[in-house]
PDB file of N, CA and C in Angstrom:
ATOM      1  N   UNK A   1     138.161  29.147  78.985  1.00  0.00           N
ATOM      2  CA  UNK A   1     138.202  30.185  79.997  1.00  0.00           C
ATOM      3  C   UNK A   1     139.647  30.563  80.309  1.00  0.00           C
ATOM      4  N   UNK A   2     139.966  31.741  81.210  1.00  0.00           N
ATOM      5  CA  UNK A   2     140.965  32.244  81.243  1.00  0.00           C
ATOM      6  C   UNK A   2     141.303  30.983  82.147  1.00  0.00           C
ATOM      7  N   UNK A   3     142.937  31.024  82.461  1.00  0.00           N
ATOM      8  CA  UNK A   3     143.325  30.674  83.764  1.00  0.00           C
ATOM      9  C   UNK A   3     143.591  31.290  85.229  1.00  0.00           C
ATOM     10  N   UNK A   4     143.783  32.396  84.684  1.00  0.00           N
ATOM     11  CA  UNK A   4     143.956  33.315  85.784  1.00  0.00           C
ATOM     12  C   UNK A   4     142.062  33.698  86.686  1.00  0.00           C
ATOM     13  N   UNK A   5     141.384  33.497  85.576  1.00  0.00           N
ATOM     14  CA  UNK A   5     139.756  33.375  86.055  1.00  0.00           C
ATOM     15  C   UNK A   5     139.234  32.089  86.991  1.00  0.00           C
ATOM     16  N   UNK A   6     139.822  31.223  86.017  1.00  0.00           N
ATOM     17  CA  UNK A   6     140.143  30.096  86.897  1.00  0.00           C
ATOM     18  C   UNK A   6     140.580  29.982  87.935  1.00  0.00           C
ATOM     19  N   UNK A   7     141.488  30.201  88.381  1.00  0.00           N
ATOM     20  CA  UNK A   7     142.380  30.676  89.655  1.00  0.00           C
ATOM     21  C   UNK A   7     141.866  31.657  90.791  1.00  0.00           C
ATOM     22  N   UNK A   8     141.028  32.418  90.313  1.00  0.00           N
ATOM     23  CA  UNK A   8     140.460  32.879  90.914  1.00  0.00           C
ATOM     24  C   UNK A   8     138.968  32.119  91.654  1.00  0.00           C
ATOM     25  N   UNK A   9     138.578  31.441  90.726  1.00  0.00           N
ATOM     26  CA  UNK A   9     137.816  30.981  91.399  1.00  0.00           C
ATOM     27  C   UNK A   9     137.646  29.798  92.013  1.00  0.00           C
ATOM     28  N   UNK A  10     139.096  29.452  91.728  1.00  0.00           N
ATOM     29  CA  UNK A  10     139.351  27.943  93.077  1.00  0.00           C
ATOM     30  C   UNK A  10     139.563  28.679  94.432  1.00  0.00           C
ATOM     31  N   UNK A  11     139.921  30.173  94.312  1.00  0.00           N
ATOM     32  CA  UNK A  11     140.623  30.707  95.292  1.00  0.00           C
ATOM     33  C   UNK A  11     139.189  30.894  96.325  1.00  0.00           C
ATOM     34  N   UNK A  12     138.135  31.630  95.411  1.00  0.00           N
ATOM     35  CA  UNK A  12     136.966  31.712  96.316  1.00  0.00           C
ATOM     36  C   UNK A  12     136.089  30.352  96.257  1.00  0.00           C
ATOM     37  N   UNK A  13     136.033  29.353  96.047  1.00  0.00           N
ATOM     38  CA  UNK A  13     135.678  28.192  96.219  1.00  0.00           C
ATOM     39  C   UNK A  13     136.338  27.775  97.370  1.00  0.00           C
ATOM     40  N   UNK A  14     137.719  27.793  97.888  1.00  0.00           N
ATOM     41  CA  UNK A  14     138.029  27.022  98.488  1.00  0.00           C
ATOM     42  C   UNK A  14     138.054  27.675  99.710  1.00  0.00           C
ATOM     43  N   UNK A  15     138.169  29.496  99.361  1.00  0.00           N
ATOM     44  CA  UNK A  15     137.175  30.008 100.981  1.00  0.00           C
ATOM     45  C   UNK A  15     135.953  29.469 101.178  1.00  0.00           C
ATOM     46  N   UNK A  16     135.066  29.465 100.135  1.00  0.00           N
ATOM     47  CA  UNK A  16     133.907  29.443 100.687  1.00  0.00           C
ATOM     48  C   UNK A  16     133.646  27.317 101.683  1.00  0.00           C
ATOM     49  N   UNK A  17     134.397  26.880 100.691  1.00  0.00           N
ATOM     50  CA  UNK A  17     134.892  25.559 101.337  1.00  0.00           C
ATOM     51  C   UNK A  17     135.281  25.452 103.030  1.00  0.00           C
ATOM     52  N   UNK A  18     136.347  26.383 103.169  1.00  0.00           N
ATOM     53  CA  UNK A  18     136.821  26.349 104.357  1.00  0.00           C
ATOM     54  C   UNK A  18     135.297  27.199 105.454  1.00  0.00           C
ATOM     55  N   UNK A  19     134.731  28.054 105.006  1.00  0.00           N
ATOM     56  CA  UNK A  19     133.780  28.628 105.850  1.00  0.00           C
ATOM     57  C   UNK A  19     132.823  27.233 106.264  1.00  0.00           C
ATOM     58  N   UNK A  20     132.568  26.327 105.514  1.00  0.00           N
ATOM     59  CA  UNK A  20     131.655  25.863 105.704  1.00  0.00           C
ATOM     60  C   UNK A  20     132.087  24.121 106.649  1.00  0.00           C
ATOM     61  N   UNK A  21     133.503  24.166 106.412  1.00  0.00           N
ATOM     62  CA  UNK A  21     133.949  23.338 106.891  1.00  0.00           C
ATOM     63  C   UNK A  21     133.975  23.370 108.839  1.00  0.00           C
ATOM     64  N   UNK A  22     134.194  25.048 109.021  1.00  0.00           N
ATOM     65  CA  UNK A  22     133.886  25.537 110.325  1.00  0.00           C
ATOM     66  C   UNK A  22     132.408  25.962 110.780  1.00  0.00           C
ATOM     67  N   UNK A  23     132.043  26.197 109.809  1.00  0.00           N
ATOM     68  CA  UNK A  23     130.534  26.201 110.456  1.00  0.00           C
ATOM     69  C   UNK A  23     129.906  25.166 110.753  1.00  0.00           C
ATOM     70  N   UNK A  24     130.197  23.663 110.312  1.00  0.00           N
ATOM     71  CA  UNK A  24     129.764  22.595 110.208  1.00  0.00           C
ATOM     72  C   UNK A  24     130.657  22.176 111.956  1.00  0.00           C
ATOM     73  N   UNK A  25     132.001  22.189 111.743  1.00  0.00           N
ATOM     74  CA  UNK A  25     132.529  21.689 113.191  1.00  0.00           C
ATOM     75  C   UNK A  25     131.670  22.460 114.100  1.00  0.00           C
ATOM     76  N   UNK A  26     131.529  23.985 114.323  1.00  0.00           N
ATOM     77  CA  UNK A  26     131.105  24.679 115.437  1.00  0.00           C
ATOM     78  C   UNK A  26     129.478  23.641 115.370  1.00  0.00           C
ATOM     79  N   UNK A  27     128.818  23.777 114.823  1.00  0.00           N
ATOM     80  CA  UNK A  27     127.336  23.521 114.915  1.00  0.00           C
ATOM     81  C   UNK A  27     127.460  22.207 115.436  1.00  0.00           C
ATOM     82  N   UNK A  28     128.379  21.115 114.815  1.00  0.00           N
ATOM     83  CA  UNK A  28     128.657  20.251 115.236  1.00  0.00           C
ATOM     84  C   UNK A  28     128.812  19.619 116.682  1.00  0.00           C
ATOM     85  N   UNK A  29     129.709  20.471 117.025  1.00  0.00           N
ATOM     86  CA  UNK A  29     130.049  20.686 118.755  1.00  0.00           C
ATOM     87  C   UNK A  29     128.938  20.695 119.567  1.00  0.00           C
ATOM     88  N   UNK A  30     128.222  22.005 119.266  1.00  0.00           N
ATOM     89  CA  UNK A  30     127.331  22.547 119.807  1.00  0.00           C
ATOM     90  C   UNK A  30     125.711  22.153 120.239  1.00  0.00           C
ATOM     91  N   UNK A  31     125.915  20.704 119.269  1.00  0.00           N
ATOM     92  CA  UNK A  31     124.872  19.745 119.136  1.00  0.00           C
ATOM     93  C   UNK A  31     124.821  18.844 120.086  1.00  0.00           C
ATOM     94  N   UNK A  32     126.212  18.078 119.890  1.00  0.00           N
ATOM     95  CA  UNK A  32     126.894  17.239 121.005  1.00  0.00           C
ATOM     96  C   UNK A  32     126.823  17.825 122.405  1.00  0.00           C
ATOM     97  N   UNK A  33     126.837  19.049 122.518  1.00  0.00           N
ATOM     98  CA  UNK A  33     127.602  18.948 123.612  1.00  0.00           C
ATOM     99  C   UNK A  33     125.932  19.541 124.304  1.00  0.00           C
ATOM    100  N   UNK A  34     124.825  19.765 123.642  1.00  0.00           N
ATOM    101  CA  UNK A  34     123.451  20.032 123.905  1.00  0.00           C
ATOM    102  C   UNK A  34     123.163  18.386 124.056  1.00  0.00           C
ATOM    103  N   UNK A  35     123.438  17.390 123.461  1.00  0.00           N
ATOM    104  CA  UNK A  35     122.401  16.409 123.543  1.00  0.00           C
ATOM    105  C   UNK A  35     122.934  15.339 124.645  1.00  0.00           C
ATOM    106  N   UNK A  36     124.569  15.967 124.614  1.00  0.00           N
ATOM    107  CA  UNK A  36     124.962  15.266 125.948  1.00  0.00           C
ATOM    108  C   UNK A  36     124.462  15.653 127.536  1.00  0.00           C
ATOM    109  N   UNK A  37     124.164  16.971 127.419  1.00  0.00           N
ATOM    110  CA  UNK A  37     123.735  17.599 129.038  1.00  0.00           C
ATOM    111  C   UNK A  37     122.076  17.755 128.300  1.00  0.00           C
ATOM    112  N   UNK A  38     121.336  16.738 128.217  1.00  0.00           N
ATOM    113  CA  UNK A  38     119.547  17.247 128.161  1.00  0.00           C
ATOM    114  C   UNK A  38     119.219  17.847 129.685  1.00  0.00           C
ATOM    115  N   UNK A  39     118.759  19.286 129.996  1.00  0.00           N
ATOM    116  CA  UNK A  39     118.105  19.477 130.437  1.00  0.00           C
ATOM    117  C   UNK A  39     116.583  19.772 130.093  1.00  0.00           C
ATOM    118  N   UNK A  40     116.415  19.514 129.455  1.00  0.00           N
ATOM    119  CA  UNK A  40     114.783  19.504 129.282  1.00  0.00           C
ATOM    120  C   UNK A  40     114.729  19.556 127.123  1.00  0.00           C
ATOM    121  N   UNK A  41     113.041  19.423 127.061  1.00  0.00           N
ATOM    122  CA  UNK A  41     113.042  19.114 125.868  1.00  0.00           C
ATOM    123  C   UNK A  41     113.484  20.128 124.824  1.00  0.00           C
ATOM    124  N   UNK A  42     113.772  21.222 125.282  1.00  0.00           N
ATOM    125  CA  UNK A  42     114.056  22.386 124.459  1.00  0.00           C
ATOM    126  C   UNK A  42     115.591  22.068 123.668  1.00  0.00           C
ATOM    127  N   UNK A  43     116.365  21.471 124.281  1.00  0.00           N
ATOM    128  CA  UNK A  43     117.715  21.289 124.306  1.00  0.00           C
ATOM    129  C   UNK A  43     118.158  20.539 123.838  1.00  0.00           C
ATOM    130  N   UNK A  44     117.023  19.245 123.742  1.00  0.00           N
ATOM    131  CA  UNK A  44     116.871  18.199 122.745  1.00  0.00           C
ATOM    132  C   UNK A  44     116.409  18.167 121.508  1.00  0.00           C
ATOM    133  N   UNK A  45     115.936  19.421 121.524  1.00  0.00           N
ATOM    134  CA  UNK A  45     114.626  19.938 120.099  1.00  0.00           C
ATOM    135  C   UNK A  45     116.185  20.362 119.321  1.00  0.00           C
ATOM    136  N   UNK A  46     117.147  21.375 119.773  1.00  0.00           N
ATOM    137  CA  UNK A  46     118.026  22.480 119.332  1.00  0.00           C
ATOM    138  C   UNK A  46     119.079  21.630 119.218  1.00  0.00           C
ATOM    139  N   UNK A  47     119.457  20.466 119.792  1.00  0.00           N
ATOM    140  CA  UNK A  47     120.402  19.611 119.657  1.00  0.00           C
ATOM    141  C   UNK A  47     120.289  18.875 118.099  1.00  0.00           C
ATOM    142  N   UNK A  48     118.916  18.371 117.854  1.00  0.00           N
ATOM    143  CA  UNK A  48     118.158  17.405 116.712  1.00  0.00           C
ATOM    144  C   UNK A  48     118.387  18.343 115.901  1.00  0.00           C
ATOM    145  N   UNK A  49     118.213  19.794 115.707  1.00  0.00           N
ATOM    146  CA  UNK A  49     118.192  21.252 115.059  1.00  0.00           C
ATOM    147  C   UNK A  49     119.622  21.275 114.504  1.00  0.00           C
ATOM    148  N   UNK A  50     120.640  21.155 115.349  1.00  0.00           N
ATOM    149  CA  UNK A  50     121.628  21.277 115.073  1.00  0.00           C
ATOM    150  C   UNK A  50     122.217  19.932 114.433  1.00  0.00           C
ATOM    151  N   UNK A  51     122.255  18.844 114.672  1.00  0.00           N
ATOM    152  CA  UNK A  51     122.474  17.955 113.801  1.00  0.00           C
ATOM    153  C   UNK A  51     122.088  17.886 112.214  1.00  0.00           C
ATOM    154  N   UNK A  52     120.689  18.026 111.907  1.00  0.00           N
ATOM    155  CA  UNK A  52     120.406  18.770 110.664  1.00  0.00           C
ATOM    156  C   UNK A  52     121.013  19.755 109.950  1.00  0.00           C
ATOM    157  N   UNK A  53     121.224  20.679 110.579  1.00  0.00           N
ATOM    158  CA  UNK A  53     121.841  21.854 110.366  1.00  0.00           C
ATOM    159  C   UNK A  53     123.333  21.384 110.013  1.00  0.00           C
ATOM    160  N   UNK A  54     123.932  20.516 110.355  1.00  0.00           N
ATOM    161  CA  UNK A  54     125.584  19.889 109.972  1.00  0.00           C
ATOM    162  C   UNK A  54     125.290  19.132 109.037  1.00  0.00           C
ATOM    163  N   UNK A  55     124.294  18.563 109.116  1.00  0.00           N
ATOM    164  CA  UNK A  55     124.315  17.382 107.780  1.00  0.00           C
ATOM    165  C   UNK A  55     124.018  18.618 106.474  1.00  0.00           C
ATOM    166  N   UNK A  56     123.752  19.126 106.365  1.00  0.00           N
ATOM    167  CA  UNK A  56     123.468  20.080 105.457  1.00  0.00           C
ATOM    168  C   UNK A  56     124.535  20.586 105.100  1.00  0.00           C
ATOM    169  N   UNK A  57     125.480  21.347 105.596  1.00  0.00           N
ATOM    170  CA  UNK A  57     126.932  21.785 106.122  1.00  0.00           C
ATOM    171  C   UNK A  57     128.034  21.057 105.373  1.00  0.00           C
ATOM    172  N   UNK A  58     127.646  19.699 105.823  1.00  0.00           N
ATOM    173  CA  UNK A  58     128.701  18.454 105.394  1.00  0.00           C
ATOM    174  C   UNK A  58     128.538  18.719 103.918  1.00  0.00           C
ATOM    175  N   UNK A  59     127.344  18.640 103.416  1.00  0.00           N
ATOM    176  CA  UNK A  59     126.903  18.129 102.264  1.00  0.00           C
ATOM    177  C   UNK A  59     127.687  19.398 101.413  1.00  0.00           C
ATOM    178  N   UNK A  60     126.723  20.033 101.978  1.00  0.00           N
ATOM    179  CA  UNK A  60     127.768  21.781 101.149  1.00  0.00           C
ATOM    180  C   UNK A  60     129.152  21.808 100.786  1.00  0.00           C
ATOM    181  N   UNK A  61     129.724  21.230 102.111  1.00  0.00           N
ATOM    182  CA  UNK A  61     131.143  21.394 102.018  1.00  0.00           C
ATOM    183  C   UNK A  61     131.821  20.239 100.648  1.00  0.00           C
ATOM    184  N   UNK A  62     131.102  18.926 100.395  1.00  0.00           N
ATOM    185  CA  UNK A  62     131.292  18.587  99.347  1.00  0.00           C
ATOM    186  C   UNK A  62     131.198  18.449  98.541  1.00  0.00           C
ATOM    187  N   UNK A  63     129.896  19.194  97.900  1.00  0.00           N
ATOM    188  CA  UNK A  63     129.221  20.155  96.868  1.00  0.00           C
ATOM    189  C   UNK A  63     130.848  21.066  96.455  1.00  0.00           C
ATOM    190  N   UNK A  64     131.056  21.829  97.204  1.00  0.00           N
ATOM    191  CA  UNK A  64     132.226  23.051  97.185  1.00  0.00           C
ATOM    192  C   UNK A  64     133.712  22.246  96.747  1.00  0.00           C
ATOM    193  N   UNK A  65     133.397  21.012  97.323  1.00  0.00           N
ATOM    194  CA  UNK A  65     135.213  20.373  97.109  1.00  0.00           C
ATOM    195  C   UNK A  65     135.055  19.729  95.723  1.00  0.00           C
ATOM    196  N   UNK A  66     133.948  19.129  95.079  1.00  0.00           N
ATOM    197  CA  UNK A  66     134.096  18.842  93.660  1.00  0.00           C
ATOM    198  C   UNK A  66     133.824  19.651  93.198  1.00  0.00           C
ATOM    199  N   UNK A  67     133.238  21.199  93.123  1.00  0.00           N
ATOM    200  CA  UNK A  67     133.748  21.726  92.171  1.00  0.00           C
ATOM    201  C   UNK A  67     135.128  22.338  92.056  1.00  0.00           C
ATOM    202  N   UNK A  68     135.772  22.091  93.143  1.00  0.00           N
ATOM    203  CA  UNK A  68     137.304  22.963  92.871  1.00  0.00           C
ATOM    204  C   UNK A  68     137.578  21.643  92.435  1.00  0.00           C
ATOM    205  N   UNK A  69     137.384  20.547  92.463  1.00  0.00           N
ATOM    206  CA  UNK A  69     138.256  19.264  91.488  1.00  0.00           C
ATOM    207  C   UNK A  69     137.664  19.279  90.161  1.00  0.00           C
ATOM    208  N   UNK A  70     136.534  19.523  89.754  1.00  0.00           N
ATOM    209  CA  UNK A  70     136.558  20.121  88.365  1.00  0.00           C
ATOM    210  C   UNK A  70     136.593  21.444  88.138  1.00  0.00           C
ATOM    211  N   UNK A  71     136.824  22.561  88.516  1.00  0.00           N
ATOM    212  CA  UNK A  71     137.962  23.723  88.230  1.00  0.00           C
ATOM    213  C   UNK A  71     139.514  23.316  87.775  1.00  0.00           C
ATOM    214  N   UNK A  72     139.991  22.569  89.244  1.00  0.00           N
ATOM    215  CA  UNK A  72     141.249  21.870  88.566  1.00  0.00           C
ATOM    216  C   UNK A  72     141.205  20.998  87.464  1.00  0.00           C
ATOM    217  N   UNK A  73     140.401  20.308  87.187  1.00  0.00           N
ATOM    218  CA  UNK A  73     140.227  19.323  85.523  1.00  0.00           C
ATOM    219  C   UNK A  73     140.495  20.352  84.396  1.00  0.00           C
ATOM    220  N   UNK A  74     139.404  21.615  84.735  1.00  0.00           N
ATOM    221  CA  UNK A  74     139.284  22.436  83.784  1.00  0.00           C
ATOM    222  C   UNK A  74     140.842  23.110  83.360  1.00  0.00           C
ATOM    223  N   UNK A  75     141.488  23.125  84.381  1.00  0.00           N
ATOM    224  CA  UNK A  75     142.702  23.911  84.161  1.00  0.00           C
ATOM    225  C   UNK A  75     143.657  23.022  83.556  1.00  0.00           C
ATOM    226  N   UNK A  76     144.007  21.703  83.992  1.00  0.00           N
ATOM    227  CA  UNK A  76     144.744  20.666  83.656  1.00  0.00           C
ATOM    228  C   UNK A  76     144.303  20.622  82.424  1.00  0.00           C
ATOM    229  N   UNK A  77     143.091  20.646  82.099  1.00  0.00           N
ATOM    230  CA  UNK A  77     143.042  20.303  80.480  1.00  0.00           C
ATOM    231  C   UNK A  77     142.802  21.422  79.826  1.00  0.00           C
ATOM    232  N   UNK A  78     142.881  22.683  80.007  1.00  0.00           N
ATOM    233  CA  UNK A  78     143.813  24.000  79.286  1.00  0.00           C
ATOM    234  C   UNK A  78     142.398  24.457  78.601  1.00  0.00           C
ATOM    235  N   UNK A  79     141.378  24.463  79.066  1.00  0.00           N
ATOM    236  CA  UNK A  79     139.804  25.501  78.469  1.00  0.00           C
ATOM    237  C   UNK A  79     139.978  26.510  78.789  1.00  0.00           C
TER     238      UNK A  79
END
């Protein structure tokens, strides 16, 4: 493959990396800070909601970071 193709697509890998790295903190927060004030079961339902919702997030986000470490392999070893 090219390198410059390459390059390009660590470039949008590692946006799409960073998006998910903040969507994961915000949801994150937003979980915590629901399961710390329970007012009723709704809040506890959307709190549990949101914890899921980060573990998923997390996972993505390191789905996204090995492939920019094999993008970089790919480039280091000149395909």
């Amino acid at each position: 493959m090219d390198k410059e193709y390459l390059k390009e697509k660590i470039i949008h890998e590692r946006n799409i990396k960073d998006n998910l790295w903040i969507s994961f903190i915000a949801t994150f927060g937003a979980s915590l800070a629901l399961i710390l004030n329970p007012g009723n079961i709704f809040k506890i339902l959307f709190a549990l909601l949101g914890f899921f919702i980060s573990y998923i997030l997390f996972n993505a986000y390191y789905i996204r970071l090995s492939k920019i470490e094999n993008l970089l392999y790919k480039i280091k070893k000149g395909e």
